[in-house]
N, C-alpha and C. Protein backbone atom coordinates (compact mmCIF):
# COMPACT_ATOMS: atom_id res chain seq x y z
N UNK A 1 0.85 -1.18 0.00
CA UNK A 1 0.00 0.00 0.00
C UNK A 1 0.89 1.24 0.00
N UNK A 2 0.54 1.89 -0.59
CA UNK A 2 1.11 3.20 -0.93
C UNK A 2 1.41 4.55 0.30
N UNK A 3 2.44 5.15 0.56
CA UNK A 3 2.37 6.31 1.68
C UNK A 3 1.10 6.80 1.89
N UNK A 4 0.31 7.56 0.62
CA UNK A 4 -0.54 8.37 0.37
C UNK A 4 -1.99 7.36 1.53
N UNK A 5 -1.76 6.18 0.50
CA UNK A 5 -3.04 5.22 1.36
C UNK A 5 -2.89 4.84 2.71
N UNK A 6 -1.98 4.20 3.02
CA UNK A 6 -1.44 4.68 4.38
C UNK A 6 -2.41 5.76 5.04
N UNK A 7 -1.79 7.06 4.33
CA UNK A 7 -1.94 8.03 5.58
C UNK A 7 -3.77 8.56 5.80
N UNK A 8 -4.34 8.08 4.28
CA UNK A 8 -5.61 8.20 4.33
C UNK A 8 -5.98 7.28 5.47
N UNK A 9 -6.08 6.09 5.20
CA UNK A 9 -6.06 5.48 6.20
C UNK A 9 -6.34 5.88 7.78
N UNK A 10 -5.26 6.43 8.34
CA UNK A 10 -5.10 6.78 9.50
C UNK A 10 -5.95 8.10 9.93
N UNK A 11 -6.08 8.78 8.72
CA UNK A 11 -6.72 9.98 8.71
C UNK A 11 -8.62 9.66 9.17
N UNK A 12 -8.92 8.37 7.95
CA UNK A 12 -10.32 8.15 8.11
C UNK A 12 -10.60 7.07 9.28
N UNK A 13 -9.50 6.49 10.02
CA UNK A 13 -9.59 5.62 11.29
C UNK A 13 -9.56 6.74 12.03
N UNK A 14 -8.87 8.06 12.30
CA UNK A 14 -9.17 8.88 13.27
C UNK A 14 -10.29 9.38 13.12
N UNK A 15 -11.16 9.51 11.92
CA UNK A 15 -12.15 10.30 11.90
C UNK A 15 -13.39 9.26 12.24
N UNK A 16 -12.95 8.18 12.06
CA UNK A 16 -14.50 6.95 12.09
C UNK A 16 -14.37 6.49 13.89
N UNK A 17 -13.06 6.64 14.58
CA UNK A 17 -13.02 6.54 16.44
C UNK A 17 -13.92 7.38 16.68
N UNK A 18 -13.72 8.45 16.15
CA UNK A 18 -14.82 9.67 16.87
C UNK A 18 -16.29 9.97 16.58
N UNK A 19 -16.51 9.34 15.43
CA UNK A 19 -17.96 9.06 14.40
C UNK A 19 -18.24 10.41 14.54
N UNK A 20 -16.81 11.23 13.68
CA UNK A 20 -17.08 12.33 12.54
C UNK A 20 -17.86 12.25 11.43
N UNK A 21 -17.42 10.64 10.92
CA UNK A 21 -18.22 10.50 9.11
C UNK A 21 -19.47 11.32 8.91
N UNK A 22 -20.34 11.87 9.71
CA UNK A 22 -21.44 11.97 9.68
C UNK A 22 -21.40 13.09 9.62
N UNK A 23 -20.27 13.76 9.87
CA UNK A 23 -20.24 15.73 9.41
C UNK A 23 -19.54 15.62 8.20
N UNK A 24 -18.79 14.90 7.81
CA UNK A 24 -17.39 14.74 6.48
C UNK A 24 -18.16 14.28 4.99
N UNK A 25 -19.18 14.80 4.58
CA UNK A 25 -19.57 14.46 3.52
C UNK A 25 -19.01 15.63 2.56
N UNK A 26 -19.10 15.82 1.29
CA UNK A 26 -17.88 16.28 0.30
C UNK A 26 -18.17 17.74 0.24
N UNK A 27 -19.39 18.00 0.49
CA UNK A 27 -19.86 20.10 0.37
C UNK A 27 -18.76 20.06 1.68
N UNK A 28 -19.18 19.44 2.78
CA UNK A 28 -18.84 20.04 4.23
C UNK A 28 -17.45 20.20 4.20
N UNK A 29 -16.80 19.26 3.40
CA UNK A 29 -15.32 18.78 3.12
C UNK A 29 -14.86 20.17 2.53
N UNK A 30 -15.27 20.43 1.18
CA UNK A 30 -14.63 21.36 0.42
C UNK A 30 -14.81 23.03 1.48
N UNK A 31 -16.07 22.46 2.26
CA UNK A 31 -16.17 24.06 2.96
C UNK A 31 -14.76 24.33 4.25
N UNK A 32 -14.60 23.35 4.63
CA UNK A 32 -13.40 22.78 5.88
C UNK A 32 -12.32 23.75 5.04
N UNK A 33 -11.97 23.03 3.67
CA UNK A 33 -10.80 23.06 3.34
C UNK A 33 -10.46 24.46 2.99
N UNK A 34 -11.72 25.50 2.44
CA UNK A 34 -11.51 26.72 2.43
C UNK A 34 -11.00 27.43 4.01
N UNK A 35 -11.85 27.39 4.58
CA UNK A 35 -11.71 27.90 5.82
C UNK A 35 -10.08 27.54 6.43
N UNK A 36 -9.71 26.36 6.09
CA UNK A 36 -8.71 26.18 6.79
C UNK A 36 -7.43 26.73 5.89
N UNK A 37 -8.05 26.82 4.76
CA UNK A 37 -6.75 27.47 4.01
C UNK A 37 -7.00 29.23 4.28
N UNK A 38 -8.21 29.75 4.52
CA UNK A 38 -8.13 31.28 4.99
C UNK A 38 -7.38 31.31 6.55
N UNK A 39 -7.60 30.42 7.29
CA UNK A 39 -6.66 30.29 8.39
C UNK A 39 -5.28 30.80 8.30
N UNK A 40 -4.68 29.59 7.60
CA UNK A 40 -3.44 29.63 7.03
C UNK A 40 -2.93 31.31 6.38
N UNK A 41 -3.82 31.96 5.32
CA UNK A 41 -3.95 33.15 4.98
C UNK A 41 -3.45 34.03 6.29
N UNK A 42 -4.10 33.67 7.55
CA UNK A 42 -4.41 34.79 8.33
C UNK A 42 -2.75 34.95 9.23
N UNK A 43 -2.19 34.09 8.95
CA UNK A 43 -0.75 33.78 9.27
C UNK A 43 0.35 34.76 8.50
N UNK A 44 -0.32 34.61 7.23
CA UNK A 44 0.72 35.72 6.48
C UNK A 44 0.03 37.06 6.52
N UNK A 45 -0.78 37.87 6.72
CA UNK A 45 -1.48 38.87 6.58
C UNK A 45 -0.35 39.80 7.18
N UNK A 46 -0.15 41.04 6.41
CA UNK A 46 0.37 42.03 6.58
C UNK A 46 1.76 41.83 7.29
N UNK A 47 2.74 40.52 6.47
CA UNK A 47 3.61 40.12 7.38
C UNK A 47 4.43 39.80 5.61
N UNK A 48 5.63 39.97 6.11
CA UNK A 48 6.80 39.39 5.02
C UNK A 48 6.82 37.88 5.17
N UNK A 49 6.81 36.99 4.49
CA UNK A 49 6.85 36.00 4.61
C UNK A 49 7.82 34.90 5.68
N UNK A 50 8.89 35.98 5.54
CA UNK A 50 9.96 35.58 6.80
C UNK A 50 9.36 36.10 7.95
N UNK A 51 8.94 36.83 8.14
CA UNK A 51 8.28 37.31 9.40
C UNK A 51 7.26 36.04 9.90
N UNK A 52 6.41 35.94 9.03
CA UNK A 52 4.89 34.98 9.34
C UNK A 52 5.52 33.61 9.72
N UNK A 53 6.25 33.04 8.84
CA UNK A 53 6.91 32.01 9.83
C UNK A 53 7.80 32.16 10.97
N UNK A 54 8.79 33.30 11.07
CA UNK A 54 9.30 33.52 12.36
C UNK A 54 7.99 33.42 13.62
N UNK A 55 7.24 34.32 13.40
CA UNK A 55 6.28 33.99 14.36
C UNK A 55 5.29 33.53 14.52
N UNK A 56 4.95 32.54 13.25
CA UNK A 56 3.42 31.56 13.06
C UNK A 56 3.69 30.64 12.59
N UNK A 57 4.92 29.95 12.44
CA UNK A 57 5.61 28.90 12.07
C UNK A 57 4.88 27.61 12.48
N UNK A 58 4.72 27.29 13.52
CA UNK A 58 3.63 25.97 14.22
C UNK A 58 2.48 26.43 14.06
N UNK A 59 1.92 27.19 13.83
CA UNK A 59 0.48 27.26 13.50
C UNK A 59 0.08 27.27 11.61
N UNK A 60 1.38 27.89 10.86
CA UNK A 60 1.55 27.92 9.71
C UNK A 60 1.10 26.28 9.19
N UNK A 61 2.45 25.29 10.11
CA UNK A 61 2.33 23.85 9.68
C UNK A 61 1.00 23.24 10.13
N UNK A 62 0.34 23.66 11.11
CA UNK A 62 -1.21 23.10 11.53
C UNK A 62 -2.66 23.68 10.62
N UNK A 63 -2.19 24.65 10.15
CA UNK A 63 -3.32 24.71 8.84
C UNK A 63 -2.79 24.24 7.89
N UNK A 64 -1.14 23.87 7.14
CA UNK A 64 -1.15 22.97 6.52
C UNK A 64 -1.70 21.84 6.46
N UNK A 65 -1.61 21.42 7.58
CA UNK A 65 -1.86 19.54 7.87
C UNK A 65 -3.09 19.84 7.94
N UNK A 66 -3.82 20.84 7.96
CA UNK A 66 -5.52 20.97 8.21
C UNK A 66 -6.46 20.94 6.98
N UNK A 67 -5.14 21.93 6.24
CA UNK A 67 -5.72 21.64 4.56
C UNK A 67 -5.82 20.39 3.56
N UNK A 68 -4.67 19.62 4.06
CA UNK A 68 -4.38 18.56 3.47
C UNK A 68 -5.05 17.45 4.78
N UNK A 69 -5.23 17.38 5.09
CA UNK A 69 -6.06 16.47 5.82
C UNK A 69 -7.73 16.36 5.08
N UNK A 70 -8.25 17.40 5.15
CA UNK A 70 -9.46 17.78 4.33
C UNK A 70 -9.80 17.43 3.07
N UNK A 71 -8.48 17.79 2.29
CA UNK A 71 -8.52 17.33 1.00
C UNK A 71 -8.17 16.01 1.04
N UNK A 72 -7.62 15.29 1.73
CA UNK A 72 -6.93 14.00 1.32
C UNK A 72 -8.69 12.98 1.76
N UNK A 73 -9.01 13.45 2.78
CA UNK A 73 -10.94 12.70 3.47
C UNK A 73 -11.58 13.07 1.80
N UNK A 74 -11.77 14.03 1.41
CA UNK A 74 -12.44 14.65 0.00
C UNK A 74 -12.36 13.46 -0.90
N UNK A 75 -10.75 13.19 -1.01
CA UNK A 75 -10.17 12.50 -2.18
C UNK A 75 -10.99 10.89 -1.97
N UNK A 76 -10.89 10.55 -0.80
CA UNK A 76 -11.24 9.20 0.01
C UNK A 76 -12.83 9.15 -0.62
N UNK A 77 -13.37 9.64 0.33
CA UNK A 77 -15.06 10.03 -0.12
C UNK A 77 -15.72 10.10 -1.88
N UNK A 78 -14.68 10.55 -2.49
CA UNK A 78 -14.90 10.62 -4.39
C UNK A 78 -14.73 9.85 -5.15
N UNK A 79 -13.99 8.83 -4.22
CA UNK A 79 -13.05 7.72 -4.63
C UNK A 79 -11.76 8.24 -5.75
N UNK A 80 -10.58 8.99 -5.56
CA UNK A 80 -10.31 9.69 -6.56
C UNK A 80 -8.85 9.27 -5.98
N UNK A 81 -7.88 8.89 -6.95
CA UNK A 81 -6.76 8.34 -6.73
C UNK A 81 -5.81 9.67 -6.39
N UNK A 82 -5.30 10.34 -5.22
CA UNK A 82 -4.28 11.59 -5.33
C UNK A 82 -2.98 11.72 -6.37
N UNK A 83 -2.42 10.22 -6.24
CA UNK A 83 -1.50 10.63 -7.19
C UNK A 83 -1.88 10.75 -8.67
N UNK A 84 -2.93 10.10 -9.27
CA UNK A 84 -3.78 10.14 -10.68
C UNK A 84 -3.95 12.12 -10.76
N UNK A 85 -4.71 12.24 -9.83
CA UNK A 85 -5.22 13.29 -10.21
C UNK A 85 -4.42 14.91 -9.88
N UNK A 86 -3.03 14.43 -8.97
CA UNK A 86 -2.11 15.63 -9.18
C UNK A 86 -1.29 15.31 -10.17
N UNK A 87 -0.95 14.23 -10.96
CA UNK A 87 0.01 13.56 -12.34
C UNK A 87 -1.14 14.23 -13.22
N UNK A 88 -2.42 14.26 -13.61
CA UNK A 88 -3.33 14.64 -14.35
C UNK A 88 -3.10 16.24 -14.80
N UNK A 89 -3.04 16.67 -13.45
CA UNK A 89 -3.16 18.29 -13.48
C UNK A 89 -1.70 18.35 -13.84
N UNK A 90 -0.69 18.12 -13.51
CA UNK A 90 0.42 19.01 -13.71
C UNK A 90 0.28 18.52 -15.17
N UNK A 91 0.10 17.67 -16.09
CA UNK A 91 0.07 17.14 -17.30
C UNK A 91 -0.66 18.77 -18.18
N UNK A 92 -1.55 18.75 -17.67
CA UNK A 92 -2.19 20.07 -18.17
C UNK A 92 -2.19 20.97 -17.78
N UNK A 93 -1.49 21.62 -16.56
CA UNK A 93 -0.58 23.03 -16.62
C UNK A 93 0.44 23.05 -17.38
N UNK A 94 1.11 21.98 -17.70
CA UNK A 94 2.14 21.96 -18.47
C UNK A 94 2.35 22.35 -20.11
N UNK A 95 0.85 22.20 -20.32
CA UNK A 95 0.52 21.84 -21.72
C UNK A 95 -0.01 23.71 -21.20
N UNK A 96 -1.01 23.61 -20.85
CA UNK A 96 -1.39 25.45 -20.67
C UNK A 96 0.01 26.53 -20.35
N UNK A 97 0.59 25.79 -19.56
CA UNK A 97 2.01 27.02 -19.09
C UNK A 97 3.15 26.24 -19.90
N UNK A 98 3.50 25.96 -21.17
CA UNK A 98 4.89 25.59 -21.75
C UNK A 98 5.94 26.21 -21.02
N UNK A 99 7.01 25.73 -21.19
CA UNK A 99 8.10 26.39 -20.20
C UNK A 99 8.63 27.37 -21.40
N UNK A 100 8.77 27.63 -22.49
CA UNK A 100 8.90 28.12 -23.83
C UNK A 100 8.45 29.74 -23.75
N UNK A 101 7.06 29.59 -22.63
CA UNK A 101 6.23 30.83 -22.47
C UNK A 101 7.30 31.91 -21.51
């Protein structure tokens, strides 16, 4: 089994101990994942980027893992393979952004 499945895994065993499933359906999911990425936002606000991690550094990495936690339950729930579908996309940024450009 793969890292990625693995960590889903552990992600949807922590979420099924607590019998979350029942808030984690895919609107609620995608709404999580905004919010937690405006979180993250609120870390850099009016801050140099060296600054925001000098002093939001552990909270920086906890809306990371908050965003990607969200999305990775999303991915689970759609049935949607992560590595398929970030190999997919960069395939076609690539083709939209040539390096040529």
């Amino acid at each position: 089994m793969s890292d990625i499945k693995n960590l889903i895994n552990t992600i949807n065993d922590f979420r099924d101990e607590r019998n979350w499933r029942q808030y984690h359906n895919p609107k609620d999911l995608a709404i999580s994942i905004s919010i937690e990425a405006a979180e993250l936002l609120e870390d850099f606000q009016w801050k140099s980027s060296e600054k925001a991690l000098k002093e939001n550094g552990e909270n920086i990495r906890e809306e990371i893992a908050d965003v990607l936690i969200y999305s990775l339950m999303l991915c689970s729930d759609l049935n949607l393979d992560v590595k398929e579908i970030i190999e997919d996309k960069i395939v076609k940024n690539g083709k939209k952004y040539p390096v040529n450009k």
